[in-house]
PDB file of N, CA and C in Angstrom:
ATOM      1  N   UNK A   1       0.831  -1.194   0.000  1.00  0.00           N
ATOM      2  CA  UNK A   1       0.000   0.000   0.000  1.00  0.00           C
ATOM      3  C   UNK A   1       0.873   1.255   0.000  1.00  0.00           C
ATOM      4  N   UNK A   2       1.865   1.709   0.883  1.00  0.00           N
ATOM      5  CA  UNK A   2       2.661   2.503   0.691  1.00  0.00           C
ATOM      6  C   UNK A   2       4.010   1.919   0.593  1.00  0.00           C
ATOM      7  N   UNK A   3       4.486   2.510  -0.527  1.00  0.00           N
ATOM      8  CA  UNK A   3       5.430   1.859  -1.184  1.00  0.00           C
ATOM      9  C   UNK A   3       7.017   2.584  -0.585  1.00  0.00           C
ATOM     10  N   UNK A   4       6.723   3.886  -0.073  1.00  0.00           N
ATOM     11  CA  UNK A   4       7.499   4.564   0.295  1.00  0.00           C
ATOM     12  C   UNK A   4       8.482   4.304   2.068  1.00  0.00           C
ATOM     13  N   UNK A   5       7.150   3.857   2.961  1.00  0.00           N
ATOM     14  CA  UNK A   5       7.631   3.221   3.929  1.00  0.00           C
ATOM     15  C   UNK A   5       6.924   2.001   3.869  1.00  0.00           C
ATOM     16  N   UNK A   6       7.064   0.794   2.684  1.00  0.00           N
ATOM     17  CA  UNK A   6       6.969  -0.846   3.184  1.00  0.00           C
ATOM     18  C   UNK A   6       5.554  -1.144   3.816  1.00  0.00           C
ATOM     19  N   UNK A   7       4.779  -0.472   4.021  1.00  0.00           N
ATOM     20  CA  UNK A   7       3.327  -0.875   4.977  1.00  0.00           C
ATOM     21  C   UNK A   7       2.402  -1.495   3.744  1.00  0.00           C
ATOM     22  N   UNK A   8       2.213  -3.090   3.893  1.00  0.00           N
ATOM     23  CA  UNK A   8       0.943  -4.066   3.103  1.00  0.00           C
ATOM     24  C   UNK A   8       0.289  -3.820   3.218  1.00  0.00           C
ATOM     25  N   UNK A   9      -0.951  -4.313   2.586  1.00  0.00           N
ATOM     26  CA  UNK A   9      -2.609  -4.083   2.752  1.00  0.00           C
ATOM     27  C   UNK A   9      -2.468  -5.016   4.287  1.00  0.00           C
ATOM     28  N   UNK A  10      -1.993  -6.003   4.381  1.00  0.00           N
ATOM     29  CA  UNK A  10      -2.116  -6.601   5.694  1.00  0.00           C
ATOM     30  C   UNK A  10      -1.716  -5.664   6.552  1.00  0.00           C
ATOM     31  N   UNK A  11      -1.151  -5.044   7.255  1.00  0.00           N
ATOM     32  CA  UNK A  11      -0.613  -4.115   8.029  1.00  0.00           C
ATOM     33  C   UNK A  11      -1.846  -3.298   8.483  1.00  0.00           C
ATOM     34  N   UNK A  12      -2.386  -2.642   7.295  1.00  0.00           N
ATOM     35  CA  UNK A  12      -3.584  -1.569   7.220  1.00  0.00           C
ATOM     36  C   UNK A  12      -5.263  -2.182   7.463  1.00  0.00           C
ATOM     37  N   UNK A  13      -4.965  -3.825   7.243  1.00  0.00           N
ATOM     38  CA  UNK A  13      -6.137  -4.484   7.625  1.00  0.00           C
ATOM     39  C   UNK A  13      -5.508  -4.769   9.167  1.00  0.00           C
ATOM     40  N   UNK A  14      -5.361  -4.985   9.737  1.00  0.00           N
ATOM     41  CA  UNK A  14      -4.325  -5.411  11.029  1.00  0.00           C
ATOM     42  C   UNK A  14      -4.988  -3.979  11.914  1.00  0.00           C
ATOM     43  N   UNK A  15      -4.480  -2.832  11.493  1.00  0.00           N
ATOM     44  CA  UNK A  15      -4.575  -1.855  12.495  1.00  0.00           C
ATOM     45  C   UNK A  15      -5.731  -1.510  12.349  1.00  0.00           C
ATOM     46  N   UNK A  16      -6.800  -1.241  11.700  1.00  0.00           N
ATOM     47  CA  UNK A  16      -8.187  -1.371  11.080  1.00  0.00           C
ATOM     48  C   UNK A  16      -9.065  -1.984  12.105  1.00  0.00           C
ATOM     49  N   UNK A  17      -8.570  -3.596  12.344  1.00  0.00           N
ATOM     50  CA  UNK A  17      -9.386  -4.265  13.131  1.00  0.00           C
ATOM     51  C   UNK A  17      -9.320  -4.139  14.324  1.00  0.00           C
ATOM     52  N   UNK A  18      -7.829  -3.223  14.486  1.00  0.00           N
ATOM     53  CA  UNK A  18      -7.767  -3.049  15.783  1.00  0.00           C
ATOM     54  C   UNK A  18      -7.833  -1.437  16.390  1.00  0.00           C
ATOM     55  N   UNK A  19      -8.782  -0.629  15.491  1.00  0.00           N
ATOM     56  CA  UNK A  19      -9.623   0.594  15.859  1.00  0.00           C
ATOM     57  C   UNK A  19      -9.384   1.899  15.116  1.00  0.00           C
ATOM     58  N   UNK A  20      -8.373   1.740  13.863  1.00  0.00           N
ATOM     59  CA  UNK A  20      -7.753   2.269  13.423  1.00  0.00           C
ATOM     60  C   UNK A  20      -9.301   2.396  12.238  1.00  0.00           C
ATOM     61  N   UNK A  21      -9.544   4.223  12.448  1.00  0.00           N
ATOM     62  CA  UNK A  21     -10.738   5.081  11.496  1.00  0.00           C
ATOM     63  C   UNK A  21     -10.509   5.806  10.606  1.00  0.00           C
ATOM     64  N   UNK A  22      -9.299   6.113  10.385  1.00  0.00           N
ATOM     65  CA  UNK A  22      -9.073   7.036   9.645  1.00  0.00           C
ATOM     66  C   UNK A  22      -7.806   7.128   9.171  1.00  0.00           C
ATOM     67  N   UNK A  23      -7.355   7.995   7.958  1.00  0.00           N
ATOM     68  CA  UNK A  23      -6.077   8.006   7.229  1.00  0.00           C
ATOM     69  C   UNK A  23      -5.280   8.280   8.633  1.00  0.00           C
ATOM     70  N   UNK A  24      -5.365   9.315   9.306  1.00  0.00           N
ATOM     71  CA  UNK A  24      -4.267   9.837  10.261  1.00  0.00           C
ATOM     72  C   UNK A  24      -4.323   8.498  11.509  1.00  0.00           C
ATOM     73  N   UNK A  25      -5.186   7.992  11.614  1.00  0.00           N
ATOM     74  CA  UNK A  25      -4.707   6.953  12.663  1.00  0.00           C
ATOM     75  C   UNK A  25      -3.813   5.859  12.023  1.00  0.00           C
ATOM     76  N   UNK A  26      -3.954   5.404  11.170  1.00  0.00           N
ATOM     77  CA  UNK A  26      -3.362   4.209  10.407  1.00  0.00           C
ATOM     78  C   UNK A  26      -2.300   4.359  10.087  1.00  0.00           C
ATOM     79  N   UNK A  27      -1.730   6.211   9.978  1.00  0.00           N
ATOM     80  CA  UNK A  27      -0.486   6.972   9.529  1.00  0.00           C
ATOM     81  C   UNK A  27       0.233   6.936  11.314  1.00  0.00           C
ATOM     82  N   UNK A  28      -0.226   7.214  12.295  1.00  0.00           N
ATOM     83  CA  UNK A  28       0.037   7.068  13.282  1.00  0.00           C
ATOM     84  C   UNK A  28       0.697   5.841  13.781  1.00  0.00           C
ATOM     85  N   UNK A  29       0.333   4.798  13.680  1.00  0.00           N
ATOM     86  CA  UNK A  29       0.360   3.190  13.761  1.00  0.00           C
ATOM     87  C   UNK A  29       1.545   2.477  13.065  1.00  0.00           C
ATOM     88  N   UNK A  30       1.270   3.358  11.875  1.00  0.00           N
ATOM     89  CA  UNK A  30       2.395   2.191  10.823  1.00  0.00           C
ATOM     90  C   UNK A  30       2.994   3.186  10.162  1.00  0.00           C
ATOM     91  N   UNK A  31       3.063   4.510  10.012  1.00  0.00           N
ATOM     92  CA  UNK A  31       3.966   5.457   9.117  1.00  0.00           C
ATOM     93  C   UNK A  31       3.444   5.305   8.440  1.00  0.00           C
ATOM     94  N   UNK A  32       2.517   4.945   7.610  1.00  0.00           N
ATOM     95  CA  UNK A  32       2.059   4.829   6.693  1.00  0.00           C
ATOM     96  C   UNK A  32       1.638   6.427   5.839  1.00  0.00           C
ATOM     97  N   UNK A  33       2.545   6.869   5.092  1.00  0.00           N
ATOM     98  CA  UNK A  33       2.185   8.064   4.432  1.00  0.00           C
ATOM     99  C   UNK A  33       2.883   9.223   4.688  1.00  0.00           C
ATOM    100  N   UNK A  34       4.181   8.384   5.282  1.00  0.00           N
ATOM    101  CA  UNK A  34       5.332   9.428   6.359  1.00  0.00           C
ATOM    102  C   UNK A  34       6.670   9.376   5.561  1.00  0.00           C
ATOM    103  N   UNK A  35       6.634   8.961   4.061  1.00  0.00           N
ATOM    104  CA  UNK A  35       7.785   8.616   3.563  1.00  0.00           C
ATOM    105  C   UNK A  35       8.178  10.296   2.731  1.00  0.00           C
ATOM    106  N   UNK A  36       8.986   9.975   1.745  1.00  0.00           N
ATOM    107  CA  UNK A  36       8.910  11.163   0.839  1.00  0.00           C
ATOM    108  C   UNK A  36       8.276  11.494  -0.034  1.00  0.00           C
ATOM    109  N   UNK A  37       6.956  10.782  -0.152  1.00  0.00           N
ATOM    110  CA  UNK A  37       6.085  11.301  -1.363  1.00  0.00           C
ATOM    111  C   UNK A  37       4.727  12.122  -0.383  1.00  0.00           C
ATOM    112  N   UNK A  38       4.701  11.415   1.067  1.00  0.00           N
ATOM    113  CA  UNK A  38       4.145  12.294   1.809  1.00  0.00           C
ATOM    114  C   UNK A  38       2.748  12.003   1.693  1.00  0.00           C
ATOM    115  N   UNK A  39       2.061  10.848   1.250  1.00  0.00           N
ATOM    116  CA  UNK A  39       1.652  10.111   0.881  1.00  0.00           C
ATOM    117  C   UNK A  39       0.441  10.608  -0.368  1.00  0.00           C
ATOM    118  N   UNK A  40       0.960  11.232  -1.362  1.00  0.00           N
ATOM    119  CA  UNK A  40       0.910  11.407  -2.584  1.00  0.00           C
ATOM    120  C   UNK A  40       0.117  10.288  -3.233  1.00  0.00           C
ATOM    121  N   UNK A  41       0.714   8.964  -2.656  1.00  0.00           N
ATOM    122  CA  UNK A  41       0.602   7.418  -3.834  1.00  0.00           C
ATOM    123  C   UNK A  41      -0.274   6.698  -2.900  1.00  0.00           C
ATOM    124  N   UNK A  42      -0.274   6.700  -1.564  1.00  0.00           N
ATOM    125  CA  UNK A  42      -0.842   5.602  -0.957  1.00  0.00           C
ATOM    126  C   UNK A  42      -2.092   5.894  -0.328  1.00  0.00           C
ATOM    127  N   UNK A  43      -2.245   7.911   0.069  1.00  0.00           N
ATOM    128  CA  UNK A  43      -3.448   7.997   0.545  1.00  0.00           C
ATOM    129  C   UNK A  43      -4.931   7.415  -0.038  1.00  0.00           C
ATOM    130  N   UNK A  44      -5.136   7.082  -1.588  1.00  0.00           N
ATOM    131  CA  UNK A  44      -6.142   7.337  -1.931  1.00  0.00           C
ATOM    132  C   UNK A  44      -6.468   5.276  -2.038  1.00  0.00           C
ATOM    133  N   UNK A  45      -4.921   4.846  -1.610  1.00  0.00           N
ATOM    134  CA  UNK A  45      -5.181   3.455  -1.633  1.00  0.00           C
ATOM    135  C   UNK A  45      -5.723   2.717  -0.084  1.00  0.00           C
ATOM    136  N   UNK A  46      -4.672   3.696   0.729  1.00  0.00           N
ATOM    137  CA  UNK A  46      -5.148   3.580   2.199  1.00  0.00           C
ATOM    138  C   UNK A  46      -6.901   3.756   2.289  1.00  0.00           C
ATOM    139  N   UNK A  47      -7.578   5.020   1.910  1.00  0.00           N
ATOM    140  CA  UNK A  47      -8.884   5.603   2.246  1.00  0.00           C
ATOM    141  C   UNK A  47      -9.756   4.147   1.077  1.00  0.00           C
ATOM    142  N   UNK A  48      -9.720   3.852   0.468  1.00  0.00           N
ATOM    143  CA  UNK A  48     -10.337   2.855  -0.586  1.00  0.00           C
ATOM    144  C   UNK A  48     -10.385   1.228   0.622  1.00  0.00           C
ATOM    145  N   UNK A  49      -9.350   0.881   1.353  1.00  0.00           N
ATOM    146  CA  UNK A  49      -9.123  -0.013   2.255  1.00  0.00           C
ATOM    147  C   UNK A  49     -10.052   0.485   3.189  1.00  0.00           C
ATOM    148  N   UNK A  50     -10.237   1.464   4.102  1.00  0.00           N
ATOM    149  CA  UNK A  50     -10.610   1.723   5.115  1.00  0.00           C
ATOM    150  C   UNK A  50     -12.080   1.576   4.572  1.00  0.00           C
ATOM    151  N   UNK A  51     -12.865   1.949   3.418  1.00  0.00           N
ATOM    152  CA  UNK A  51     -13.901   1.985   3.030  1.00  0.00           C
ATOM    153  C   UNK A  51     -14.093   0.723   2.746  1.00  0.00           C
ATOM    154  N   UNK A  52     -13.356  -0.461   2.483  1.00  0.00           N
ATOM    155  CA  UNK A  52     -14.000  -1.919   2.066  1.00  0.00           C
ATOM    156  C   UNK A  52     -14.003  -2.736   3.401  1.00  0.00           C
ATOM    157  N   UNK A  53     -12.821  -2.305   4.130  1.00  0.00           N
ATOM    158  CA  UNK A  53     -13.004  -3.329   5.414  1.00  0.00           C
ATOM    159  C   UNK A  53     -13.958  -2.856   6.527  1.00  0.00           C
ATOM    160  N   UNK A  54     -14.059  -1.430   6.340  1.00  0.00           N
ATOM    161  CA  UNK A  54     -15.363  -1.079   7.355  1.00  0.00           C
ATOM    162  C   UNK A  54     -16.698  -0.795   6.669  1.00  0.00           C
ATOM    163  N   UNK A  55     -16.774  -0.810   5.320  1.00  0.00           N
ATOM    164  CA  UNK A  55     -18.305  -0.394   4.709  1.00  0.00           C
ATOM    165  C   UNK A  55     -18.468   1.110   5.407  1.00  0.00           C
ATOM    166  N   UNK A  56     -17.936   1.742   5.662  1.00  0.00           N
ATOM    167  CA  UNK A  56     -17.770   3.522   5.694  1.00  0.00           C
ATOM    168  C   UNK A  56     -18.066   3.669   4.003  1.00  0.00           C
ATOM    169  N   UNK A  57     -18.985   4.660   4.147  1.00  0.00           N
ATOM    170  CA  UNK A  57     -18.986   5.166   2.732  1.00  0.00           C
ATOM    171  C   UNK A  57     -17.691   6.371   2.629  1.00  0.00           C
ATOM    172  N   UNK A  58     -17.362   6.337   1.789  1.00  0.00           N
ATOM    173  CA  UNK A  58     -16.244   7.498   0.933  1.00  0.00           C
ATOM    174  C   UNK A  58     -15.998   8.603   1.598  1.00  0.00           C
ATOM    175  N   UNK A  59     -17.151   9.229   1.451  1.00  0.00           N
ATOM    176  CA  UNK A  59     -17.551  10.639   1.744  1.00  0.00           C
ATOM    177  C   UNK A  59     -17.604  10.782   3.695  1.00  0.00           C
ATOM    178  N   UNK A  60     -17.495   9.826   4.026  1.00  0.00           N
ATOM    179  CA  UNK A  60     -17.482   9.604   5.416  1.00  0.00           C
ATOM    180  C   UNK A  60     -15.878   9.553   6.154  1.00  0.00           C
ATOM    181  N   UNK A  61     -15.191   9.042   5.361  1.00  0.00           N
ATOM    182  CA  UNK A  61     -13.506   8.722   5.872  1.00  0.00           C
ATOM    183  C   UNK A  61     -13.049   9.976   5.675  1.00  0.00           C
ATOM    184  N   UNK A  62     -11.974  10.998   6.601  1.00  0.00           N
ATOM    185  CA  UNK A  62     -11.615  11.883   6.749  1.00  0.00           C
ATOM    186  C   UNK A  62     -10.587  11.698   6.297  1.00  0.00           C
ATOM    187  N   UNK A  63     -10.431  12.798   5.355  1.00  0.00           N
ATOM    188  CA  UNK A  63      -9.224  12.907   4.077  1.00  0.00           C
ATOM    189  C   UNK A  63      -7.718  13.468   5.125  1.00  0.00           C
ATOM    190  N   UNK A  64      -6.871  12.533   4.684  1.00  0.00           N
ATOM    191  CA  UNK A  64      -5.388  12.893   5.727  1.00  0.00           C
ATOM    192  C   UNK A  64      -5.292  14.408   5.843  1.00  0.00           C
ATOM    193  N   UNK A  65      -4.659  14.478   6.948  1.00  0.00           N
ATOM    194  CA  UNK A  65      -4.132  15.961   7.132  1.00  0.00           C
ATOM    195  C   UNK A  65      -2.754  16.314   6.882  1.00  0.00           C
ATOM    196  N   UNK A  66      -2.535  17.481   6.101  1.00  0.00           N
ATOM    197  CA  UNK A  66      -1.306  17.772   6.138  1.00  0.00           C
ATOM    198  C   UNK A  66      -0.825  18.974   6.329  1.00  0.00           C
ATOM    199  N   UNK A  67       0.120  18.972   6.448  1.00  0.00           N
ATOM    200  CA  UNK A  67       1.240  19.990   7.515  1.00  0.00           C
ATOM    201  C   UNK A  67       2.192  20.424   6.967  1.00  0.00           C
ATOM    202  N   UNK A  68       2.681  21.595   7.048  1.00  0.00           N
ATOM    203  CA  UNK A  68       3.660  22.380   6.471  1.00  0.00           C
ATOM    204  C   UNK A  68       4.844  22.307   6.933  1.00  0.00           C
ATOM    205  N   UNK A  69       6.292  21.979   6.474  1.00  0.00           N
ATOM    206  CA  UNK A  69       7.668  21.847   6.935  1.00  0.00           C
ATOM    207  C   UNK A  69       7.698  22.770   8.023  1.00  0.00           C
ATOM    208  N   UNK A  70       8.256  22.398   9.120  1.00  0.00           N
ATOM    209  CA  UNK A  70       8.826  22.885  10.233  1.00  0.00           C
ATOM    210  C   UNK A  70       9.346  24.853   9.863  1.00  0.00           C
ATOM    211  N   UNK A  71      10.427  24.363   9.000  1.00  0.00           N
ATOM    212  CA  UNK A  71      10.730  25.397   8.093  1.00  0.00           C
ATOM    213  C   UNK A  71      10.824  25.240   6.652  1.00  0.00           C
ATOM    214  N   UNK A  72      10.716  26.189   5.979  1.00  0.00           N
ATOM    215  CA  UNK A  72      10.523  25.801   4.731  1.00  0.00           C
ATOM    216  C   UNK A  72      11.911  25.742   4.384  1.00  0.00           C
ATOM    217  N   UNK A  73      12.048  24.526   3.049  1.00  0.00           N
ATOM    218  CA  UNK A  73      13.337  24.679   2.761  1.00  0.00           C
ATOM    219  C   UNK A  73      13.187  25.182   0.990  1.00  0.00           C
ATOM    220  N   UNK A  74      14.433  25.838  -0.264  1.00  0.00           N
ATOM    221  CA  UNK A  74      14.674  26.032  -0.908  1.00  0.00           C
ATOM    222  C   UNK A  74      14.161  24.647  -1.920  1.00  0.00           C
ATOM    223  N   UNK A  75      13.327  25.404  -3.434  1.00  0.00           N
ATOM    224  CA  UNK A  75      13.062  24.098  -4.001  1.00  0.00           C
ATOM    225  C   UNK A  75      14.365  23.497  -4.817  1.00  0.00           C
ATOM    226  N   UNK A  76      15.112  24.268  -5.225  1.00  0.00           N
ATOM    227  CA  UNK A  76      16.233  23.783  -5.355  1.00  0.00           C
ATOM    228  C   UNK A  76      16.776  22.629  -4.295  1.00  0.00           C
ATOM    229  N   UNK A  77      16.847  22.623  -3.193  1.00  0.00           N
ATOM    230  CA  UNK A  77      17.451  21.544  -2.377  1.00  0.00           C
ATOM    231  C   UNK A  77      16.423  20.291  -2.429  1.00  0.00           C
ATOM    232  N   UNK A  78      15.782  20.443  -3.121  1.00  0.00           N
ATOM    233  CA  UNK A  78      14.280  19.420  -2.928  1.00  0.00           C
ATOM    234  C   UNK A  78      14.853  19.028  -4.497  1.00  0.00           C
ATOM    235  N   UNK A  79      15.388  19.858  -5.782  1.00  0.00           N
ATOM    236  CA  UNK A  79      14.918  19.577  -6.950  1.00  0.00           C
ATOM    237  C   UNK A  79      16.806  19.159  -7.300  1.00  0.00           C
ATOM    238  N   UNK A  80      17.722  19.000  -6.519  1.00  0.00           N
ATOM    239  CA  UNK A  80      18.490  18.748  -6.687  1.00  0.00           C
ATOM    240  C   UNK A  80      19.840  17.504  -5.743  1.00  0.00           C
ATOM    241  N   UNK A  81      20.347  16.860  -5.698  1.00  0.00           N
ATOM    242  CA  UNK A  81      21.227  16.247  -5.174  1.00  0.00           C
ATOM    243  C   UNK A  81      21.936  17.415  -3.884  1.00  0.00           C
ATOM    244  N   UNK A  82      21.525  18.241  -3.657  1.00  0.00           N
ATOM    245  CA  UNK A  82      22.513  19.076  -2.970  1.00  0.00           C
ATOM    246  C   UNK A  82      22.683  18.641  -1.583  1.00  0.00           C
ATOM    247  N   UNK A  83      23.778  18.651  -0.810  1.00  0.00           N
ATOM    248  CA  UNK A  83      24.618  18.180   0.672  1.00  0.00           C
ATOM    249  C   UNK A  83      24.239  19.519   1.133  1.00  0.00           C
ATOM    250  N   UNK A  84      23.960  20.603   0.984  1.00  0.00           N
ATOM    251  CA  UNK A  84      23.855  21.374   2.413  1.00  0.00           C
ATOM    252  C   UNK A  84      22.246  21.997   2.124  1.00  0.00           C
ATOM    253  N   UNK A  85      22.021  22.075   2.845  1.00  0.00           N
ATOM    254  CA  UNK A  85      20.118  22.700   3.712  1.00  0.00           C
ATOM    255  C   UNK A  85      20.465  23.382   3.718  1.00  0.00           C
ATOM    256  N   UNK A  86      19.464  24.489   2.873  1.00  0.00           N
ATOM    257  CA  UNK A  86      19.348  26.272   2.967  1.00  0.00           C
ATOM    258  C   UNK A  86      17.340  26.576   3.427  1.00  0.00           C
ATOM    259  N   UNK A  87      17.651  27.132   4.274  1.00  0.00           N
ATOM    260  CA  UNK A  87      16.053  27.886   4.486  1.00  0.00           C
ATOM    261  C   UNK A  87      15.731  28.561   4.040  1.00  0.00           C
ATOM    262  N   UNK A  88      14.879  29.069   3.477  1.00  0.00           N
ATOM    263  CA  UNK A  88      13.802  30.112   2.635  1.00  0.00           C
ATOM    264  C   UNK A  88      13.770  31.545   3.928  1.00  0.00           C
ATOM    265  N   UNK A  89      14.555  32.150   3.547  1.00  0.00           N
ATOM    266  CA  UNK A  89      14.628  33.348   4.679  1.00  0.00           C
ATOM    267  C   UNK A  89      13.035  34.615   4.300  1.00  0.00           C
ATOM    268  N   UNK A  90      12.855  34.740   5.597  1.00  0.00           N
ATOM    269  CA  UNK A  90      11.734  35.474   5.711  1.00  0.00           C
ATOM    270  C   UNK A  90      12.298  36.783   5.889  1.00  0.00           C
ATOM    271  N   UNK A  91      11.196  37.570   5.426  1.00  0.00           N
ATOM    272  CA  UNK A  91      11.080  39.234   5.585  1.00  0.00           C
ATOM    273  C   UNK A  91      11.874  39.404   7.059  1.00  0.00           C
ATOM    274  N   UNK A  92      11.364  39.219   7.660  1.00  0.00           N
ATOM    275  CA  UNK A  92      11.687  39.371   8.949  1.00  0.00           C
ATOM    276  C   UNK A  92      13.174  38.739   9.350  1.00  0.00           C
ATOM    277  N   UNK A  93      14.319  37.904   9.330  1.00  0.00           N
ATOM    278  CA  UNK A  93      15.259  37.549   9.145  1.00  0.00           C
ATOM    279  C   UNK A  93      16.354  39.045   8.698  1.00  0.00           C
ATOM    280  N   UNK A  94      15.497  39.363   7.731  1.00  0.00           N
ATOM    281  CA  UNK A  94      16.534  40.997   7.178  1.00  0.00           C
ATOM    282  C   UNK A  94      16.278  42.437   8.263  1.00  0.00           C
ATOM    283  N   UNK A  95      15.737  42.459   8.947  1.00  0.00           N
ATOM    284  CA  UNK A  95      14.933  43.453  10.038  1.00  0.00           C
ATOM    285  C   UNK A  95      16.266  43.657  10.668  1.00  0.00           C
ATOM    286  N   UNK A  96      16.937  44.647  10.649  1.00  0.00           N
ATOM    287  CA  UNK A  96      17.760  45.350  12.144  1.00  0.00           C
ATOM    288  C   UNK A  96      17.224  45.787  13.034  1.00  0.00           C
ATOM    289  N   UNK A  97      17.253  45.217  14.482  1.00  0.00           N
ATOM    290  CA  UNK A  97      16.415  45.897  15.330  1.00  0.00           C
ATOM    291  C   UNK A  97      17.705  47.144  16.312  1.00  0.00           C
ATOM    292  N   UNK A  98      17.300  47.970  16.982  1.00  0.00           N
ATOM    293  CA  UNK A  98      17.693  48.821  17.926  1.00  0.00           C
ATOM    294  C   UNK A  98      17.052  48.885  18.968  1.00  0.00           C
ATOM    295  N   UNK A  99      17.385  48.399  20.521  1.00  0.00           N
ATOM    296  CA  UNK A  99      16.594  48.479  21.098  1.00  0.00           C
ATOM    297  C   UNK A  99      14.745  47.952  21.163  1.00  0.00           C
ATOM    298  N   UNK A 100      15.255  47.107  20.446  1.00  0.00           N
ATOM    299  CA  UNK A 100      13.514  46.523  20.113  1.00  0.00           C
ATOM    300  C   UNK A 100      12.345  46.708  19.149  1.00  0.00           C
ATOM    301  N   UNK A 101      13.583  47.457  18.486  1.00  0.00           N
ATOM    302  CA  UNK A 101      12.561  48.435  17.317  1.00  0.00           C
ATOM    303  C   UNK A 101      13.629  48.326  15.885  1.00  0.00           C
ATOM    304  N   UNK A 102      12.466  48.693  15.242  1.00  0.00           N
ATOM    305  CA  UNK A 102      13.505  47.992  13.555  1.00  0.00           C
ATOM    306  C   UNK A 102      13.192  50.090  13.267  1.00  0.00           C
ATOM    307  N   UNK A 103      15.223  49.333  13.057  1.00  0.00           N
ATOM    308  CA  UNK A 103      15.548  50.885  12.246  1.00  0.00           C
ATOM    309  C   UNK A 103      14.985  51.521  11.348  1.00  0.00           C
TER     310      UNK A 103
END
């Protein structure tokens, strides 16, 4: 099912039976959707499972949640082989302050 971190349809039937409702619990349990595609490939295979082994209709299973990098990083470091991490510097990063106050 997710190909990214190794988790089977057995795995996802496994935690299922054992109370697992939703994309984010099953992601909780088994990583499932925690790899680098972020689960791009497996959410819509995960939510299709959760709907056959519980008869939940579709429209009922709560679509995963997702979350924004800690910090953002450069798409270049994402779109390239590169060894060093650069952060996406904010407005605020360039601010000189004086006494608590920007010059």
């Amino acid at each position: 099912m997710c190909r990214c971190e190794e988790i089977t349809y057995e795995e996802i039937e496994e935690v299922i039976h054992h109370g697992a409702v939703s994309f984010d619990d099953i992601k909780r349990l088994t990583r499932c959707g925690m790899g680098p595609c972020q689960s791009k490939v497996c959410a819509h295979l995960v939510l299709q499972a959760i709907h056959e082994i519980t008869g939940k209709p579709l429209v009922e299973i709560p679509i995963p949640r997702t979350r924004m990098p800690v910090s953002p990083i450069r798409i270049q470091t994402l779109a390239t082989n590169s060894t060093q991490f650069s952060t996406v510097k904010s407005v605020l990063d360039e601010l000189e302050l004086e006494n608590g106050k920007v010059k």
